[in-house]
N, C-alpha and C. Protein backbone atom coordinates (compact mmCIF):
# COMPACT_ATOMS: atom_id res chain seq x y z
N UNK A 1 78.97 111.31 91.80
CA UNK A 1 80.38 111.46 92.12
C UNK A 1 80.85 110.21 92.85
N UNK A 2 82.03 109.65 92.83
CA UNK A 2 82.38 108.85 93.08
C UNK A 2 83.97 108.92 93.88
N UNK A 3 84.00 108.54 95.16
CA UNK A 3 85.26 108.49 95.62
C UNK A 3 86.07 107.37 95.86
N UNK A 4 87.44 107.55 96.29
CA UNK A 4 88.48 106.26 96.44
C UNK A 4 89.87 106.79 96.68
N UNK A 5 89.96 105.39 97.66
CA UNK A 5 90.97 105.66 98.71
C UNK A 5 91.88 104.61 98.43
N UNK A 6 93.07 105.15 98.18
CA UNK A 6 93.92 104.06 97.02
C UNK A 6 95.31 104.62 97.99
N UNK A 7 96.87 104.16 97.74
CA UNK A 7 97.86 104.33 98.47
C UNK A 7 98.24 105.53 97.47
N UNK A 8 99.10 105.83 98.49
CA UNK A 8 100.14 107.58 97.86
C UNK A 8 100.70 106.73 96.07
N UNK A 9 100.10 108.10 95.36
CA UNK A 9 101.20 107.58 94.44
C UNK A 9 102.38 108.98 93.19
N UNK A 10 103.09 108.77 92.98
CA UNK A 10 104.13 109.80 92.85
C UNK A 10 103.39 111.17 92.55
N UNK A 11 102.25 111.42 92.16
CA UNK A 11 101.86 112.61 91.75
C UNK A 11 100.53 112.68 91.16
N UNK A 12 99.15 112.95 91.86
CA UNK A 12 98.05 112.35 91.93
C UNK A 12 97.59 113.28 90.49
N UNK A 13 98.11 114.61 90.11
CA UNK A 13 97.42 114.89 88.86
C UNK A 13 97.87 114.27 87.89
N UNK A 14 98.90 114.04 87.68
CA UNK A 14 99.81 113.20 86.53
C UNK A 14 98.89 112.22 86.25
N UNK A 15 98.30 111.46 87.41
CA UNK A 15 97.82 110.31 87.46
C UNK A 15 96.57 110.73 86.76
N UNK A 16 95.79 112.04 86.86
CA UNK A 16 94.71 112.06 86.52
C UNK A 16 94.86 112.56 84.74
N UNK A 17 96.03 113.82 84.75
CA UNK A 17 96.14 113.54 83.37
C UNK A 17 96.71 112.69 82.36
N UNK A 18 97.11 111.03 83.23
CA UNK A 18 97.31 110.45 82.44
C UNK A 18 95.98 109.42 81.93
N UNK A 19 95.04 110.00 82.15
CA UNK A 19 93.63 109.01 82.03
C UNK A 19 93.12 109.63 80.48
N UNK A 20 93.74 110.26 79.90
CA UNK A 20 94.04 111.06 78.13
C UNK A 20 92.51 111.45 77.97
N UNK A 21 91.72 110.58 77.13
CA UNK A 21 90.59 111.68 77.07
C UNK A 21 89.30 111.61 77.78
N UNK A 22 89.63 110.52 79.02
CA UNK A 22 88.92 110.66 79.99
C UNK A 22 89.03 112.18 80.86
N UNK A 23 90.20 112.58 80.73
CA UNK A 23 90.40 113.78 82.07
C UNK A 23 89.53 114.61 81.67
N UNK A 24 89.23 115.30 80.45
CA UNK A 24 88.22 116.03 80.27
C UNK A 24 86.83 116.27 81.45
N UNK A 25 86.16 114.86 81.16
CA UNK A 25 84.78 114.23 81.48
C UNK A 25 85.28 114.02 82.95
N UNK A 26 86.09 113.82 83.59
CA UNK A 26 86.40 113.88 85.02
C UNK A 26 86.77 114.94 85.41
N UNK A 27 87.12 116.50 84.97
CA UNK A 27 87.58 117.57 85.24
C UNK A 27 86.25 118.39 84.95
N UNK A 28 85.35 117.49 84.75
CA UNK A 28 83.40 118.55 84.51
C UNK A 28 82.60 117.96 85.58
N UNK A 29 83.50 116.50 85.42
CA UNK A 29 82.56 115.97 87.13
C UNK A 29 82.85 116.77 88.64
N UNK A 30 83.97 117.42 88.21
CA UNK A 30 84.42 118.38 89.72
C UNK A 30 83.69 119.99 89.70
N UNK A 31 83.82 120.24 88.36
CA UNK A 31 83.50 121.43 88.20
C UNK A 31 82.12 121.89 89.35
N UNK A 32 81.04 121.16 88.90
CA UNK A 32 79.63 121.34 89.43
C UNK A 32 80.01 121.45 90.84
N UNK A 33 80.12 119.85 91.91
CA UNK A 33 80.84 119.77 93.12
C UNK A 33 81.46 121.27 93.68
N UNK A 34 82.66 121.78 92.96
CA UNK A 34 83.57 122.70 93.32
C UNK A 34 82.69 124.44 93.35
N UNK A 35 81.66 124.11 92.24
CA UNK A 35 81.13 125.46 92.15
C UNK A 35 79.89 125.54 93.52
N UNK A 36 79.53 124.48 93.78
CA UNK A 36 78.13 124.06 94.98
C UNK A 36 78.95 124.45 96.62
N UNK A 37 79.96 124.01 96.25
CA UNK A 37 81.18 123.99 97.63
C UNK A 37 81.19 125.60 97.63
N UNK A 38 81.83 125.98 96.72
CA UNK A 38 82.44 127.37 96.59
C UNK A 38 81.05 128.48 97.38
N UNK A 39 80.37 128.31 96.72
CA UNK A 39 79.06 129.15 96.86
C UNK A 39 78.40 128.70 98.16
N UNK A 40 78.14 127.57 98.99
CA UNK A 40 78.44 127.83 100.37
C UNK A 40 79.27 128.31 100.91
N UNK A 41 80.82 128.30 100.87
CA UNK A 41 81.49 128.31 101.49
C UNK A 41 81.00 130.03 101.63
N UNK A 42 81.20 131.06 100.39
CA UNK A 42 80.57 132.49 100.15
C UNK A 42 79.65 132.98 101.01
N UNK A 43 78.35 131.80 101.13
CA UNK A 43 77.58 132.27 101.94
C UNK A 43 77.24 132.66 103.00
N UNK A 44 78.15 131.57 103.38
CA UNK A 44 78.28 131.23 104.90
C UNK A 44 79.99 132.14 105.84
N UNK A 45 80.50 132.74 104.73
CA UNK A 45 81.57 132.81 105.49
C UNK A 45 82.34 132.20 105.88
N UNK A 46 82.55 130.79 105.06
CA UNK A 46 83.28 129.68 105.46
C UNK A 46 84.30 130.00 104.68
N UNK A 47 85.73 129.91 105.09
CA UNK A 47 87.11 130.45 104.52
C UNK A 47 87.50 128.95 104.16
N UNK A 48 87.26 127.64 105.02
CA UNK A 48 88.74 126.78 105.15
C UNK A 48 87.69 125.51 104.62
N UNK A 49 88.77 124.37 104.19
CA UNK A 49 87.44 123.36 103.30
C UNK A 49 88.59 122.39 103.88
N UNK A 50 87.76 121.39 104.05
CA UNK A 50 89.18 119.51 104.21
C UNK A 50 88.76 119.09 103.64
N UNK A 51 88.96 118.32 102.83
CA UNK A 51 89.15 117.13 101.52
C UNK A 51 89.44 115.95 102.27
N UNK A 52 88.58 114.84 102.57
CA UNK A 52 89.47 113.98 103.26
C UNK A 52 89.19 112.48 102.11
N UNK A 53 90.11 112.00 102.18
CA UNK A 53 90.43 110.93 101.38
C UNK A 53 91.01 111.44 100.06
N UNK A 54 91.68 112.67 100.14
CA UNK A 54 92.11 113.66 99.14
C UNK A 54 93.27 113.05 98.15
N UNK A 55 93.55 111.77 98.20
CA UNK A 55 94.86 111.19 97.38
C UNK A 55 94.08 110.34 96.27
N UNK A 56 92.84 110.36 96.68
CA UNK A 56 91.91 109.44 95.76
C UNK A 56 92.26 109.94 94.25
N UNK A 57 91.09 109.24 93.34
CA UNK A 57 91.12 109.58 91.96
C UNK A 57 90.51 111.05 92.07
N UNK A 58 88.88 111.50 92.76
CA UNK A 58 88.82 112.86 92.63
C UNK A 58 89.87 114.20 93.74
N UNK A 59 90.28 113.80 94.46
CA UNK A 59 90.25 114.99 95.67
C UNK A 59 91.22 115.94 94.96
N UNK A 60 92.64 115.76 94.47
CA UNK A 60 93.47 116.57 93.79
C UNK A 60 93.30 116.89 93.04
N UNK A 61 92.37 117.27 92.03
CA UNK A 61 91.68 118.17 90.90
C UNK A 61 90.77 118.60 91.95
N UNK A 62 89.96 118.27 92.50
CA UNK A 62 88.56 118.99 93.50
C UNK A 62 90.04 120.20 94.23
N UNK A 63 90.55 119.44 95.11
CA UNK A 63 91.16 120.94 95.62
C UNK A 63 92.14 121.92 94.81
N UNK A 64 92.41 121.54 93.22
CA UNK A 64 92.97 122.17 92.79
C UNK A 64 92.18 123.28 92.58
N UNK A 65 90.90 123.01 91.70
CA UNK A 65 89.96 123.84 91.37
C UNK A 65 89.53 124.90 92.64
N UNK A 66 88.99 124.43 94.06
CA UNK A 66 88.74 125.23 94.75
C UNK A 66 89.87 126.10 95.58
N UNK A 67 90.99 125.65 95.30
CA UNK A 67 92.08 126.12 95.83
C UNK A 67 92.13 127.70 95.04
N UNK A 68 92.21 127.38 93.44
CA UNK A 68 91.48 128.56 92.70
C UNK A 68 90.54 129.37 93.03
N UNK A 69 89.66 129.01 93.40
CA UNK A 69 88.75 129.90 94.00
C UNK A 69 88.60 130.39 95.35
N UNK A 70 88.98 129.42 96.33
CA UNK A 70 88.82 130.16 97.83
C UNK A 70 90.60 130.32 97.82
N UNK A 71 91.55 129.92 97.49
CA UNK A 71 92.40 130.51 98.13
C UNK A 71 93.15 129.14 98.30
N UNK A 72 95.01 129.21 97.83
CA UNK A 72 95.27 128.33 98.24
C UNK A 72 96.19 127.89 99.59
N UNK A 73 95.90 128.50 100.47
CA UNK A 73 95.94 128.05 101.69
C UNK A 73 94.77 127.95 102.87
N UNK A 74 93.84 127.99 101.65
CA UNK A 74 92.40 127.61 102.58
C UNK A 74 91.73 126.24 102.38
N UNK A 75 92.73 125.10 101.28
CA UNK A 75 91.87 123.71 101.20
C UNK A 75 92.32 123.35 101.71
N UNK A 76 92.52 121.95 102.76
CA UNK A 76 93.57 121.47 102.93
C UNK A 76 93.27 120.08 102.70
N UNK A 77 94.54 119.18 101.97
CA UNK A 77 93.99 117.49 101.81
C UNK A 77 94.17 116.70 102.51
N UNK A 78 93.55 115.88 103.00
CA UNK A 78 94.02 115.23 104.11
C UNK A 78 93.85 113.29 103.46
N UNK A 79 94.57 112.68 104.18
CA UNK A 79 94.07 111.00 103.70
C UNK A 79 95.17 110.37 104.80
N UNK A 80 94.97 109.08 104.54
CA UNK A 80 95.90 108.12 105.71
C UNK A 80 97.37 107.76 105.77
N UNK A 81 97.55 108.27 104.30
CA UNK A 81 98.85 107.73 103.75
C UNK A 81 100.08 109.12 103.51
N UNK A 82 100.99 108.82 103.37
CA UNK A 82 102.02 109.79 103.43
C UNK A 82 102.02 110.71 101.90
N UNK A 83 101.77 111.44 101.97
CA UNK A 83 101.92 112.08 100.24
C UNK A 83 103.05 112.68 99.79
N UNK A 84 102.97 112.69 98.57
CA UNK A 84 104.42 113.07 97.73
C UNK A 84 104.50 114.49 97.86
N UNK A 85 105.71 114.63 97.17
CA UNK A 85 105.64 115.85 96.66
C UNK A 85 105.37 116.77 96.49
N UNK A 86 104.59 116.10 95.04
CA UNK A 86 103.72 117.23 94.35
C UNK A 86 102.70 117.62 95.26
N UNK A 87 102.41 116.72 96.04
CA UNK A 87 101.04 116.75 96.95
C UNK A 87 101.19 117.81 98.20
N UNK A 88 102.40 117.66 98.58
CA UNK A 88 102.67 119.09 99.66
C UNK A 88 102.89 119.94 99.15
N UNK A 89 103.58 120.52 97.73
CA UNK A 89 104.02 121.67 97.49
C UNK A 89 102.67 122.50 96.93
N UNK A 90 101.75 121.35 96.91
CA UNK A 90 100.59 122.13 95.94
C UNK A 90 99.64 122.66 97.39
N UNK A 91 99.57 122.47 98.65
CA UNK A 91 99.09 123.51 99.14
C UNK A 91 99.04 122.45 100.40
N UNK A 92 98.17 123.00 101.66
CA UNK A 92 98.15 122.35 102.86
C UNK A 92 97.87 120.51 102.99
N UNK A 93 98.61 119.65 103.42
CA UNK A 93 98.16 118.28 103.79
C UNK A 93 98.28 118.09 105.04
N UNK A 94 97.58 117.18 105.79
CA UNK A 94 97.62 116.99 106.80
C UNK A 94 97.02 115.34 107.22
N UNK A 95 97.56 114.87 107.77
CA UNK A 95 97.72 112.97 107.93
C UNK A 95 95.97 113.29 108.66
N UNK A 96 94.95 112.41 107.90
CA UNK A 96 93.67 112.57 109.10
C UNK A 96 93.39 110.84 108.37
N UNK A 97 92.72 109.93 110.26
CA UNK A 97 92.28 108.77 109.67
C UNK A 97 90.83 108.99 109.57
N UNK A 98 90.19 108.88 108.93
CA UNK A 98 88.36 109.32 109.64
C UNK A 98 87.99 108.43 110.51
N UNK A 99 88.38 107.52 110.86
CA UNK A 99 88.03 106.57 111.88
C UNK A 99 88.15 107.12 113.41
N UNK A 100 89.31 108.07 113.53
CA UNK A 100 89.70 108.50 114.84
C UNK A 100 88.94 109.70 114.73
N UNK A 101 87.91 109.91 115.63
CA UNK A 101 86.83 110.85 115.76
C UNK A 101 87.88 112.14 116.39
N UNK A 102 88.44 111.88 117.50
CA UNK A 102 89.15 112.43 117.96
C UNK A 102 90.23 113.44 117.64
N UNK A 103 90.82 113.02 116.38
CA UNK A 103 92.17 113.20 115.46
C UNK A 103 91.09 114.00 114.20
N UNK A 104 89.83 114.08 113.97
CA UNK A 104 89.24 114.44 112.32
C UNK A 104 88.43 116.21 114.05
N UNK A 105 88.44 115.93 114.69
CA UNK A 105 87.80 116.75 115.42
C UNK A 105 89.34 118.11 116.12
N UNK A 106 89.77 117.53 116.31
CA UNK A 106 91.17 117.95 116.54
C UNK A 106 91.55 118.77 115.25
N UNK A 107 91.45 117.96 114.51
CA UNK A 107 92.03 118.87 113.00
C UNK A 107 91.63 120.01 112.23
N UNK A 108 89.95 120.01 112.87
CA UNK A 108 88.68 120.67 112.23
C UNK A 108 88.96 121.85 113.35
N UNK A 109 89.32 122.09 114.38
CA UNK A 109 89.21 122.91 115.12
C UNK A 109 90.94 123.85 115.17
N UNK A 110 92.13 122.82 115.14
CA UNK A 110 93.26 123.71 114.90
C UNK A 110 93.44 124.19 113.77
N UNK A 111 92.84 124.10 112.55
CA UNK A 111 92.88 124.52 111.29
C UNK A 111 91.72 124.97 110.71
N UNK A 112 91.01 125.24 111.77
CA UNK A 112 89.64 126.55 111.37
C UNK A 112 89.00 125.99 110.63
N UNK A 113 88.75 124.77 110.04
CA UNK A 113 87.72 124.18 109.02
C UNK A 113 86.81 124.35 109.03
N UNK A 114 85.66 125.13 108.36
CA UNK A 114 84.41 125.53 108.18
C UNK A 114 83.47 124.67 107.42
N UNK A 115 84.01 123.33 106.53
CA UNK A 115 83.37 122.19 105.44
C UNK A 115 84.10 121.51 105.35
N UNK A 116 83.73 120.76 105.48
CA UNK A 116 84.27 118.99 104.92
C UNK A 116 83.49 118.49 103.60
N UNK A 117 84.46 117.69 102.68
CA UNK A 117 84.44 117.64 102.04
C UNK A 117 84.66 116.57 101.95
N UNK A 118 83.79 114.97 102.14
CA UNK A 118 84.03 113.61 102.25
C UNK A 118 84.09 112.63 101.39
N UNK A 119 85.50 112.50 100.77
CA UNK A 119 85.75 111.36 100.04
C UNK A 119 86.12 110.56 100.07
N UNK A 120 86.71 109.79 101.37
CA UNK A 120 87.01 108.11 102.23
C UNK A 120 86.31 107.42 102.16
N UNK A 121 86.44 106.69 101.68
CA UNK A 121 85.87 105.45 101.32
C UNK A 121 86.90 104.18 100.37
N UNK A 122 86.09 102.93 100.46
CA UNK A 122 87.01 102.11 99.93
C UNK A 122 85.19 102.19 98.74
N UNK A 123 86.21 100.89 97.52
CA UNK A 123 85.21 101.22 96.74
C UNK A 123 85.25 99.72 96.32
N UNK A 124 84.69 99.28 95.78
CA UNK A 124 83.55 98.27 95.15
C UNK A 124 84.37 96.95 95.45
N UNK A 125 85.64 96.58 94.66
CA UNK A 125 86.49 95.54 94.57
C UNK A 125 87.08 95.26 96.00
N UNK A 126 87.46 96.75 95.99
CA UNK A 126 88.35 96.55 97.64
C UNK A 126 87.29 96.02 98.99
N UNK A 127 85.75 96.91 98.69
CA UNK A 127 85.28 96.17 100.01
C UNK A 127 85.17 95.26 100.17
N UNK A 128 84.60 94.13 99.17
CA UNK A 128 84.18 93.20 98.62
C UNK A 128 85.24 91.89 98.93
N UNK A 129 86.35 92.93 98.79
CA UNK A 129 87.50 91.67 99.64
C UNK A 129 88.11 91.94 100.87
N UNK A 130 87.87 93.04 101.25
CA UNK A 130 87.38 93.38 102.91
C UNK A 130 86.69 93.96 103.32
N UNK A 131 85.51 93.00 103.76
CA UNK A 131 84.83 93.89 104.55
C UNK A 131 84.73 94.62 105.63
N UNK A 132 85.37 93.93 106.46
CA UNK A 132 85.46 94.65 107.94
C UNK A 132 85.65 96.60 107.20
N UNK A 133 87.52 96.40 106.98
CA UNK A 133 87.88 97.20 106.29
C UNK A 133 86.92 98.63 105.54
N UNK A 134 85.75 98.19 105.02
CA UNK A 134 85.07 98.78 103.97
C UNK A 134 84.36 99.46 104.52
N UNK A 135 83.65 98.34 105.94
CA UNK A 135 82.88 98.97 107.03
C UNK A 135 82.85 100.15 107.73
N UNK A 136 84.63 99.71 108.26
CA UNK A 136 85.05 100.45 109.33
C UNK A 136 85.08 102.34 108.47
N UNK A 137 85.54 102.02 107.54
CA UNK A 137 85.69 103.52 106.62
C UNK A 137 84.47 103.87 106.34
N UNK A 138 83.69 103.24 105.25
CA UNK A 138 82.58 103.61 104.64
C UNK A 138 81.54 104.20 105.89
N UNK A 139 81.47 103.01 106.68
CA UNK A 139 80.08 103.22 107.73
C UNK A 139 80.89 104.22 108.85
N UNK A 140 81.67 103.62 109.68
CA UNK A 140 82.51 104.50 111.22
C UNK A 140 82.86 105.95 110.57
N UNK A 141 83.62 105.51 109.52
CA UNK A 141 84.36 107.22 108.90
C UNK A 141 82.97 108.19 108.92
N UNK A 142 82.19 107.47 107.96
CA UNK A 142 81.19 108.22 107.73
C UNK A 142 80.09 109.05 109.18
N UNK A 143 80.19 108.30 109.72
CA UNK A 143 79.63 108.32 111.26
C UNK A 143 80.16 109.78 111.69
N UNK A 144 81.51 109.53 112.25
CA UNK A 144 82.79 110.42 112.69
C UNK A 144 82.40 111.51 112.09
N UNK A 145 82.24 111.55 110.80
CA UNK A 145 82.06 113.14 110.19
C UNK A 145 81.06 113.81 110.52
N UNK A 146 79.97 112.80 110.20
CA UNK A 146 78.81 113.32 110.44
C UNK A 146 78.32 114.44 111.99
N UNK A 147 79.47 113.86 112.72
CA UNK A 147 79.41 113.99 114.45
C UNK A 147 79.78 114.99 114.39
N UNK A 148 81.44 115.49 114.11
CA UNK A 148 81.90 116.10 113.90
C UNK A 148 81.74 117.73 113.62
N UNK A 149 81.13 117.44 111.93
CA UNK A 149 80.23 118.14 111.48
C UNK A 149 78.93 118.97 112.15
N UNK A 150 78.04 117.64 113.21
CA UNK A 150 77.04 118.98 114.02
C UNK A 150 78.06 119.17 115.19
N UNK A 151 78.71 118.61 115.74
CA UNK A 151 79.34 119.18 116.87
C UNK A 151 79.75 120.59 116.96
N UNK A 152 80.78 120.81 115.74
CA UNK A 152 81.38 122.12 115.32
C UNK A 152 80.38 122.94 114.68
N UNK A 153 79.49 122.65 113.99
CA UNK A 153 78.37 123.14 113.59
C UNK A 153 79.10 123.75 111.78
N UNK A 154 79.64 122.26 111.00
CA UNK A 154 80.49 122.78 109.98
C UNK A 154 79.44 122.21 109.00
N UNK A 155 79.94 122.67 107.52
CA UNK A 155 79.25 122.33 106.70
C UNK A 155 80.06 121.17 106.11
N UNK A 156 78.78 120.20 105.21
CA UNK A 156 79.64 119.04 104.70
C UNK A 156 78.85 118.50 103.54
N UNK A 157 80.11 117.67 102.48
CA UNK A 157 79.14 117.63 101.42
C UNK A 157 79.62 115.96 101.36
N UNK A 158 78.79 114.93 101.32
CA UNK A 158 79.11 113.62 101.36
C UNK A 158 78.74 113.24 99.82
N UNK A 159 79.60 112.94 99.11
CA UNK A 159 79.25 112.71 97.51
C UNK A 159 78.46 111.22 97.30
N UNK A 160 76.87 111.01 96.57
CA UNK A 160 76.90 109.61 96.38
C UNK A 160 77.41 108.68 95.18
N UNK A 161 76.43 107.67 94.56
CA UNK A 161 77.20 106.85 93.34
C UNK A 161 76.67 106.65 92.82
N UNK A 162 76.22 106.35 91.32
CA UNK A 162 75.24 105.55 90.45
C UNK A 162 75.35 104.29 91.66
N UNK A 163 76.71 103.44 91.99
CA UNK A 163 76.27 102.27 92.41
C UNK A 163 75.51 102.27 93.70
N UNK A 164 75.05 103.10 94.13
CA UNK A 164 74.09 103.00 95.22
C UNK A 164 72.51 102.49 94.49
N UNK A 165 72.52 102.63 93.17
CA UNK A 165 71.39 101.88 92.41
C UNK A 165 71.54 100.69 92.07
N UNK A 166 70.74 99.64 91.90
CA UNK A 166 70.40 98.05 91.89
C UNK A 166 70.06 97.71 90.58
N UNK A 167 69.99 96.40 90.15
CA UNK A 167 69.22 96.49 88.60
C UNK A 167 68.13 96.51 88.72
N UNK A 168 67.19 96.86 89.76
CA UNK A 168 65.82 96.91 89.94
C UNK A 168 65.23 98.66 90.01
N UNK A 169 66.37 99.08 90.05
CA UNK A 169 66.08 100.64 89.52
C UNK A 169 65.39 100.99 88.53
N UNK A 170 64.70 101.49 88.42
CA UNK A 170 63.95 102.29 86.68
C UNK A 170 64.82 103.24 86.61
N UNK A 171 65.10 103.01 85.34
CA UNK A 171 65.69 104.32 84.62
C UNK A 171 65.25 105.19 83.15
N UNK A 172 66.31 105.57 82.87
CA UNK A 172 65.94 106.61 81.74
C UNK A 172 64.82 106.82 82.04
N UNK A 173 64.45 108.25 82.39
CA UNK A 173 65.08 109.11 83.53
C UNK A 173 64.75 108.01 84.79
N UNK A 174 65.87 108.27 85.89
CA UNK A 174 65.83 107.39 87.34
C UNK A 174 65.11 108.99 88.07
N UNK A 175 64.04 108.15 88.75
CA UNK A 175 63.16 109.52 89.72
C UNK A 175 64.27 109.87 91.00
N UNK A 176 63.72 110.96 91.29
CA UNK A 176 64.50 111.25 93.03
C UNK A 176 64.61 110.23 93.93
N UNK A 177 63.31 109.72 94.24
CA UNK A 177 62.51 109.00 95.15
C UNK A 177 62.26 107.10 94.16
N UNK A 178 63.68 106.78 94.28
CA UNK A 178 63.45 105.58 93.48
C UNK A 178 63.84 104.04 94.44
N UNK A 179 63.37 103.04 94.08
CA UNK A 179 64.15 101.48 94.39
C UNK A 179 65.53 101.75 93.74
N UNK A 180 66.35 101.57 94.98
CA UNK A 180 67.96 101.31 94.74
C UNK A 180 68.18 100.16 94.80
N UNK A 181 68.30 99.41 96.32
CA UNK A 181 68.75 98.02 96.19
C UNK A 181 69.95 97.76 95.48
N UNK A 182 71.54 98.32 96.05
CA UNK A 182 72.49 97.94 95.44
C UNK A 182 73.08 96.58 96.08
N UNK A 183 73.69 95.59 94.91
CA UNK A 183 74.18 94.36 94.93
C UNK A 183 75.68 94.66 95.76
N UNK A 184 76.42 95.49 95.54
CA UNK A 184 77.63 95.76 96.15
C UNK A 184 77.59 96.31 97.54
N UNK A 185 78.52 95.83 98.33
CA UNK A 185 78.48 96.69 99.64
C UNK A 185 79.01 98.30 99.48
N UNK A 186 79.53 98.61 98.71
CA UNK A 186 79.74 99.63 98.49
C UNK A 186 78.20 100.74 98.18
N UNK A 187 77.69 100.60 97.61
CA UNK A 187 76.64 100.81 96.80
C UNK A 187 75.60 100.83 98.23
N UNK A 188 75.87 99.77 99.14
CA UNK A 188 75.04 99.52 100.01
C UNK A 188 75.82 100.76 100.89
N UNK A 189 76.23 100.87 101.37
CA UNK A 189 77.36 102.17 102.27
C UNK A 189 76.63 103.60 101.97
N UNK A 190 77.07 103.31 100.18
CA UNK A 190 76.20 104.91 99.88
C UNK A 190 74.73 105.25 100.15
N UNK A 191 73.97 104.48 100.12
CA UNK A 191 72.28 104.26 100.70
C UNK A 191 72.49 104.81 101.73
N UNK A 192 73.74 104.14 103.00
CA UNK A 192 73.45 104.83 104.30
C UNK A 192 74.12 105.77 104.39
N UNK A 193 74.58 106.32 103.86
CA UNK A 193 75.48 107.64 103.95
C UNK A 193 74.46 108.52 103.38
N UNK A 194 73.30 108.36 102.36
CA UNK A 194 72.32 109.05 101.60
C UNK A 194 71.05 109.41 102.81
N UNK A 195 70.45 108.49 103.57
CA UNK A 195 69.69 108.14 104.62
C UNK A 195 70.08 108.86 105.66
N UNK A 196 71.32 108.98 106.11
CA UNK A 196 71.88 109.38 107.25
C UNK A 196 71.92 110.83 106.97
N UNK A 197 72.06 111.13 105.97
CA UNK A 197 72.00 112.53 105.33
C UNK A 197 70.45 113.52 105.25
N UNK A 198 69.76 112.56 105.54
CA UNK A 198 68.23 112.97 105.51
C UNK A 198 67.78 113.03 107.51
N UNK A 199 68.59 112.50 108.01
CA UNK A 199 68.13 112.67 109.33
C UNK A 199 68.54 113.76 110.11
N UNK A 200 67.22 114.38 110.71
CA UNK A 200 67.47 115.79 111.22
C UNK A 200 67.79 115.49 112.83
N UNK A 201 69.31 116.43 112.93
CA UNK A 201 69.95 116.36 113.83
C UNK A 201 69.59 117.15 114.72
């Protein structure tokens, strides 16, 4: 799975069904995600989900779908930028930077959030021509949640990338336990977001 954090734009499904017979093959990449989410959320008794970086290419199909299933005033999308429209009328938004630990902790607690759902990030081109930028989101954002997350004691699902793999990967089939070594900082981000994900808190 792959995320991205791009500016508001008039109507983020339009955008996705205007990708013609790509939307298909991107509306099966959520499916899995949405059904893994759903079925914690069941388990656990978790009612409320945040989407953050939710204006991206996936988050508005991801919360459409689970909005379907848990309820649609239980997703809510959140990202940095002001959203349209379509984007408020289709169910809860709420302005979150992930950088401000403070403001993603604040939000998680007045709006009952039980999972996060982390898709902030900048992606390949964009870090690449800022890094600081790429850093501050990819690595700090990622941080913030993570905190967050045991603080409140919430659940969270951090999506990774093929590009977190290198050309020094083996493939067909790529093992669990493989050489990544990605060339992109992006790619490099997802390694530590993958790593950081393995350390017991």
């Amino acid at each position: 799975m792959r995320s991205l954090l791009v500016q508001s734009f008039p109507s983020p499904w339009q955008q996705v069904m205007g990708m013609g017979r790509n939307t298909k093959l991107l509306m099966e990449r959520l499916v899995f995600p949405a059904s893994c989410i759903r079925a914690v959320c069941l388990h656990t008794n978790v009612s409320r989900v945040l989407i953050t970086g939710a204006l991206g290419q996936l988050g508005f199909g991801l919360a459409r779908i689970l909005r379907d299933q848990l309820g649609h005033h239980n997703v809510f999308m959140s990202d940095i930028h002001k959203a349209s429209k379509c984007v408020t009328d289709s169910g809860p938004y709420v302005y979150l930077n992930v950088r401000d630990q403070g403001l993603l902790t604040r939000t998680c607690v007045e709006q009952d959030i039980g999972c996060i759902v982390h898709y902030s990030a900048i992606l390949s081109a964009d870090a690449e021509a800022n890094t600081q930028r790429a850093l501050d989101i990819n690595i700090i954002g990622l941080h913030n949640v993570l905190e967050v997350s045991r603080q409140l004691n919430l659940k969270l699902f951090v999506p990774s990338t093929i590009g977190s793999f290198g050309p020094e990967s083996p493939r067909n089939p790529t093992p669990d336990l493989a050489v990544q070594r990605p060339k992109s900082l992006y790619g490099i981000c997802k390694v530590h977001a993958e790593l950081m994900g393995e350390v017991k808190t």
